[in-house]
N, C-alpha and C. Protein backbone atom coordinates (compact mmCIF):
# COMPACT_ATOMS: atom_id res chain seq x y z
N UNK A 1 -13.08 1.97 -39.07
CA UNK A 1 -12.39 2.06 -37.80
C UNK A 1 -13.36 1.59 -36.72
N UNK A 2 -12.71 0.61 -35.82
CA UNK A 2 -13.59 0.18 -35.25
C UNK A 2 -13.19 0.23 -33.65
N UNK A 3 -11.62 0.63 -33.63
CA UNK A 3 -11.49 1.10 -32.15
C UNK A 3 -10.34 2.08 -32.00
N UNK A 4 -10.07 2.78 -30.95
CA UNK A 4 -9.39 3.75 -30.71
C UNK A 4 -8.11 3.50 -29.55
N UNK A 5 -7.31 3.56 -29.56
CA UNK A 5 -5.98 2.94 -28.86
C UNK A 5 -5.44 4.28 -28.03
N UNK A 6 -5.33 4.10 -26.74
CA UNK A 6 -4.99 5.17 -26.14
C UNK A 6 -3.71 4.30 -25.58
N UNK A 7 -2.95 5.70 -26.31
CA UNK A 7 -0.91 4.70 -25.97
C UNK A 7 -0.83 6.13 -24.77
N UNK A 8 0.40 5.88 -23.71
CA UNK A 8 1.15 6.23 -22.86
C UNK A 8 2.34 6.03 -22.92
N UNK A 9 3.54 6.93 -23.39
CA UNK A 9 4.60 6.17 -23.44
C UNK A 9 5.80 7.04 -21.89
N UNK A 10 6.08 6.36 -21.22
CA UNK A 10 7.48 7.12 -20.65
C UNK A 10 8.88 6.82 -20.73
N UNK A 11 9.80 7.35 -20.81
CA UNK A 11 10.82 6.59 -20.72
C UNK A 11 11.88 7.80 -19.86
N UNK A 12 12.90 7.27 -19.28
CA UNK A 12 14.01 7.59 -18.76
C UNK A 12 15.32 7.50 -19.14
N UNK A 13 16.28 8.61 -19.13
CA UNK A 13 17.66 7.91 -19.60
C UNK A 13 18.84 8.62 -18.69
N UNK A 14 19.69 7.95 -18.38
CA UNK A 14 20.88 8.17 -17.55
C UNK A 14 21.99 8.01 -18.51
N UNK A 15 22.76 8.81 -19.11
CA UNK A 15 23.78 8.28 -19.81
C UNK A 15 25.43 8.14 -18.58
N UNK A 16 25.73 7.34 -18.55
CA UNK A 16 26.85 6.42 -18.09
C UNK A 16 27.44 8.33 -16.97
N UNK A 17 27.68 8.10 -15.83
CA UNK A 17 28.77 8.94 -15.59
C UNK A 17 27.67 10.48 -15.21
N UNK A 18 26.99 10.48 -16.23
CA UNK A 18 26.22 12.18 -16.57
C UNK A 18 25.71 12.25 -15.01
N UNK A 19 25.50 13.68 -15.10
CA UNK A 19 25.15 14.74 -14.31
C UNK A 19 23.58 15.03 -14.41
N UNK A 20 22.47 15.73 -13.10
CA UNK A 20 21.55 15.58 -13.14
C UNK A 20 21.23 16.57 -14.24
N UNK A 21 21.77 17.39 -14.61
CA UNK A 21 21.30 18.28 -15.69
C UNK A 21 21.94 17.54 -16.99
N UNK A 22 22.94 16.97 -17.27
CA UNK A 22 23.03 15.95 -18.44
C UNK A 22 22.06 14.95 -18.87
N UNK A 23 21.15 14.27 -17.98
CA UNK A 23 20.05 13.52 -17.84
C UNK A 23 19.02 14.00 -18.43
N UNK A 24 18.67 14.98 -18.35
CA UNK A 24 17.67 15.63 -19.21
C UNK A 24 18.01 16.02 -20.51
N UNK A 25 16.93 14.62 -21.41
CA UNK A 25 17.63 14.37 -22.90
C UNK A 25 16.05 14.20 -23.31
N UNK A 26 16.14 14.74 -24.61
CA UNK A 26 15.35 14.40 -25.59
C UNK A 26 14.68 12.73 -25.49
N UNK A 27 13.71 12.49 -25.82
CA UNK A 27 12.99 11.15 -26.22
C UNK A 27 14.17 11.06 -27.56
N UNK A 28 14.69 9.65 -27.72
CA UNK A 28 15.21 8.90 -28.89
C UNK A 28 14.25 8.96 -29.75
N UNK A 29 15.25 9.15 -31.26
CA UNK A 29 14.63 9.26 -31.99
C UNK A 29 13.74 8.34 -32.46
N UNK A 30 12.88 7.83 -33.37
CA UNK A 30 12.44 6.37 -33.78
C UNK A 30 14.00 5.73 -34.94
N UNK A 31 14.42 6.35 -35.23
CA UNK A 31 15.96 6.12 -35.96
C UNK A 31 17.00 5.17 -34.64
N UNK A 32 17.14 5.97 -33.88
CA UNK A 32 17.74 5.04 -32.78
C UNK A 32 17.25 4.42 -31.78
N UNK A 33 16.12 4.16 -31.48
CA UNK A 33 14.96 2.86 -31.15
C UNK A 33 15.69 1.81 -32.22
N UNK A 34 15.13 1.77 -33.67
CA UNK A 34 14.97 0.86 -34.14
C UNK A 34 16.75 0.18 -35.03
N UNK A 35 17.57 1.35 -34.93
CA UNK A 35 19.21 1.57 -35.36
C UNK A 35 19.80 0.86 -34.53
N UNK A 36 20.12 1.27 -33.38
CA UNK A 36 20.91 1.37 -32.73
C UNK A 36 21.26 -0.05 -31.45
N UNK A 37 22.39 -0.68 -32.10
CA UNK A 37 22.61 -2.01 -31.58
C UNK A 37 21.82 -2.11 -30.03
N UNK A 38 22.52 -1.68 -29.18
CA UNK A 38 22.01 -1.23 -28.05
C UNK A 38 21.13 -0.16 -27.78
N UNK A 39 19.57 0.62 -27.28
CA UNK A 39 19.75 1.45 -27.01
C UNK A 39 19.58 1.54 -25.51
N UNK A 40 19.37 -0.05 -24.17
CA UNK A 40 19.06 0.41 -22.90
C UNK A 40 19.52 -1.27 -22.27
N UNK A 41 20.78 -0.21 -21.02
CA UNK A 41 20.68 0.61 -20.77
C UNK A 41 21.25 1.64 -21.61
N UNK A 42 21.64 3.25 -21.74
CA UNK A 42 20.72 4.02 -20.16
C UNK A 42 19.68 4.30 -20.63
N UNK A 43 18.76 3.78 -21.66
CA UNK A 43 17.49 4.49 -21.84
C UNK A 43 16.35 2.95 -21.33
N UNK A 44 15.36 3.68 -20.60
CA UNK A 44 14.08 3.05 -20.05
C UNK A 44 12.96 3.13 -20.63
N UNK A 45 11.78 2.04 -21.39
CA UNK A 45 10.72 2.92 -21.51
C UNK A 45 9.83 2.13 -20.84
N UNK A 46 8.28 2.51 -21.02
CA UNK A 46 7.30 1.99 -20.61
C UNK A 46 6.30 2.32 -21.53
N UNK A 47 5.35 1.32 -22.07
CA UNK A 47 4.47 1.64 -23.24
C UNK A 47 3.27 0.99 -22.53
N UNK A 48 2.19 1.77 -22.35
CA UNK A 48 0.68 1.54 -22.19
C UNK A 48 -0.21 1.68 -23.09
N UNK A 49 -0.19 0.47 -23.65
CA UNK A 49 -2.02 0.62 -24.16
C UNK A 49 -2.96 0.43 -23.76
N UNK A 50 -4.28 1.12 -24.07
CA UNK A 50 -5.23 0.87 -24.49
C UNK A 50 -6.32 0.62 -25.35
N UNK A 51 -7.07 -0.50 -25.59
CA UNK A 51 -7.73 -0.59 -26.91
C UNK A 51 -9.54 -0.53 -25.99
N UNK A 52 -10.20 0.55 -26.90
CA UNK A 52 -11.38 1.68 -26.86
C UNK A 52 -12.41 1.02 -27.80
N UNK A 53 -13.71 0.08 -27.79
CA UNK A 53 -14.78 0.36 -29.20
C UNK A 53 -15.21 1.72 -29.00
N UNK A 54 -15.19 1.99 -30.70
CA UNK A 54 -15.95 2.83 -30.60
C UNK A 54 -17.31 3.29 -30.81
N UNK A 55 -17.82 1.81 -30.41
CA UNK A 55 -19.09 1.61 -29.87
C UNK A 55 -19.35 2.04 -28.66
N UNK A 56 -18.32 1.63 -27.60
CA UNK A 56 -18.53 1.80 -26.22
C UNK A 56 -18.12 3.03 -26.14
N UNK A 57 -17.61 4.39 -26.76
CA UNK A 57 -17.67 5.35 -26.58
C UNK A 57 -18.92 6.54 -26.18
N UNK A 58 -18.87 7.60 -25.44
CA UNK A 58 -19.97 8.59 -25.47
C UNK A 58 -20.24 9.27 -26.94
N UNK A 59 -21.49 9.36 -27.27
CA UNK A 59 -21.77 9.57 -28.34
C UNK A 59 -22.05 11.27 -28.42
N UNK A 60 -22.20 12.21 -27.69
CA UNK A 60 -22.11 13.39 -27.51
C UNK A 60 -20.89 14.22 -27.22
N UNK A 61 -20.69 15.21 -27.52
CA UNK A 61 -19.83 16.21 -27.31
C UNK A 61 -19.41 16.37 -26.07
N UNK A 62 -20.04 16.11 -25.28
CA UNK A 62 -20.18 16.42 -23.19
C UNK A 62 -19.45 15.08 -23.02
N UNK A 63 -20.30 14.34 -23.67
CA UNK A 63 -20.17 12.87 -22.94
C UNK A 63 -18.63 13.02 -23.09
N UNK A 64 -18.16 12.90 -24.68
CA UNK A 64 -16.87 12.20 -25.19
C UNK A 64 -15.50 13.28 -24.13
N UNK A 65 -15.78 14.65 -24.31
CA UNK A 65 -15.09 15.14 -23.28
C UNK A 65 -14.95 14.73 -22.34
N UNK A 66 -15.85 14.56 -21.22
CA UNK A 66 -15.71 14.34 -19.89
C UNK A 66 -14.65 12.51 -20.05
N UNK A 67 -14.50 11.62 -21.04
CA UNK A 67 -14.67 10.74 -21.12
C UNK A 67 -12.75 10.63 -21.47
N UNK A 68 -12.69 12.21 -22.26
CA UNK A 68 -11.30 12.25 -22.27
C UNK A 68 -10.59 12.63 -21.01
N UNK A 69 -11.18 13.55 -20.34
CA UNK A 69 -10.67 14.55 -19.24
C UNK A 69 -10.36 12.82 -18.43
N UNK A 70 -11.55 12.16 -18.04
CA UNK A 70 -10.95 11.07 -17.33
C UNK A 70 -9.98 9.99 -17.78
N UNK A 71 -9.46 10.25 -19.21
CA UNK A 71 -8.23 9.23 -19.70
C UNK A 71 -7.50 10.31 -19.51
N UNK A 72 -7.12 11.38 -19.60
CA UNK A 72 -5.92 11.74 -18.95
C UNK A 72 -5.51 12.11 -17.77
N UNK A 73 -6.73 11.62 -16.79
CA UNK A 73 -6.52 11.75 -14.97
C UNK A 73 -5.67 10.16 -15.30
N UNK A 74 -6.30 9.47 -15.90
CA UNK A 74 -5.82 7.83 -15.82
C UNK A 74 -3.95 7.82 -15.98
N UNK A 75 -4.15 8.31 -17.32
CA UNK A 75 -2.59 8.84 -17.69
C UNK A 75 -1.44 9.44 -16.66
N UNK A 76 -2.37 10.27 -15.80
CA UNK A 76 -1.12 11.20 -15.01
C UNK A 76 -1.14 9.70 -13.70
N UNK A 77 -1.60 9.22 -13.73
CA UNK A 77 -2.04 8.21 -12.48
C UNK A 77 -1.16 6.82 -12.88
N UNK A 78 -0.76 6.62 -14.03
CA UNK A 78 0.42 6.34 -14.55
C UNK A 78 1.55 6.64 -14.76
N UNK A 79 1.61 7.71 -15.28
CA UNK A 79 3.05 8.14 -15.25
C UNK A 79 3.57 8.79 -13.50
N UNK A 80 2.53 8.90 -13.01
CA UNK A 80 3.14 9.07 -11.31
C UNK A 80 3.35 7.81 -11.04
N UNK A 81 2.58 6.77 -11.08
CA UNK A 81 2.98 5.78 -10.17
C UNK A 81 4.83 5.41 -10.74
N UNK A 82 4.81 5.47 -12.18
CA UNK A 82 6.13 4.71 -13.26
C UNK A 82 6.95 5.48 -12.66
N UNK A 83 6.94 6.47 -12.24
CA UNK A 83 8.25 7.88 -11.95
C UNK A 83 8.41 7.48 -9.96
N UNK A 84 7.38 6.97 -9.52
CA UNK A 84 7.75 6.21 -8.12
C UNK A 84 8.68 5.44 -7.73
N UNK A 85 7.94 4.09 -8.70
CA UNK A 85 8.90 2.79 -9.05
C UNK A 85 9.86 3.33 -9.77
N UNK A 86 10.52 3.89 -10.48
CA UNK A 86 11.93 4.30 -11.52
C UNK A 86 12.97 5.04 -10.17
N UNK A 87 11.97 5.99 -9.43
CA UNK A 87 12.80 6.54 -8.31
C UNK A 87 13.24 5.06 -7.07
N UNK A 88 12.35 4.89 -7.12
CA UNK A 88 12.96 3.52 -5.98
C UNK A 88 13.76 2.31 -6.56
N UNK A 89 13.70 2.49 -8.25
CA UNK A 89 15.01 1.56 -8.59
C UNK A 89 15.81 2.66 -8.08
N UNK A 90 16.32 3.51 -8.68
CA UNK A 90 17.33 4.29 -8.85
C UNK A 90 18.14 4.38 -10.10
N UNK A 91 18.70 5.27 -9.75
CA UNK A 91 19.93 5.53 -10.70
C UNK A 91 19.35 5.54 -12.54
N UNK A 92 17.80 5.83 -12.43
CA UNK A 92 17.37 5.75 -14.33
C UNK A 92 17.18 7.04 -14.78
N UNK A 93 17.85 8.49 -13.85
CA UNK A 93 17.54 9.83 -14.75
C UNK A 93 16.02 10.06 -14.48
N UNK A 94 16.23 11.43 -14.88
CA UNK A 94 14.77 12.28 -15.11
C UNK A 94 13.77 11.34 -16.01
N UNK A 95 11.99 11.58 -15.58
CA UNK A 95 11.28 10.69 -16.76
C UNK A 95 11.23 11.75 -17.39
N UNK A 96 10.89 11.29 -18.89
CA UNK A 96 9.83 12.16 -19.49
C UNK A 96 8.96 11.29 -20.19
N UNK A 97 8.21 12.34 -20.61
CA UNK A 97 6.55 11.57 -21.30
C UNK A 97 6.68 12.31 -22.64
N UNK A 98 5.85 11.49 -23.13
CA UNK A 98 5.18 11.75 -24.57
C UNK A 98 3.95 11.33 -24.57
């Protein structure tokens, strides 16, 4: 193993008509991602990678922590900005994350 992939995924879904409490739905399954003729609209996603050596990683316990704590400041600094832009389209439902 020679590198480490830091994914972000969000997605949104509005189903046709629904209500703000109907909107709040489960992440699709990987069955209907990859099934399902259509699945968007009403479902939205957004997939971030990152690819990590893990050479260029901290080689200590302190280091590699502090090293995570700042990939998931990065993360929330993403999924805020994606849940900005989704609100100023409109009309794409609650986000959620995984």
């Amino acid at each position: 193993m020679k590198h480490i992939y830091d994914i972000t995924i969000a997605y949104s879904h509005t189903p046709p008509g629904g209500s703000k409490a109907s909107r709040l739905q489960d992440a699709p399954t990987i069955w209907q991602v990859f099934c399902l003729p259509i699945i968007s609209p009403p479902w939205r996603f957004h997939i971030h990678v990152k690819r990590f050596s893990i050479f260029d990683l901290p080689q200590d316990e302190e280091g590699i922590s502090e090293w995570l704590e700042h990939r998931w400041r990065v993360k929330d600094e993403i999924l805020k900005g994606l849940a900005a832009e989704w609100v100023e389209f409109g009309g794409l439902g609650e986000i959620g994350y995984l």
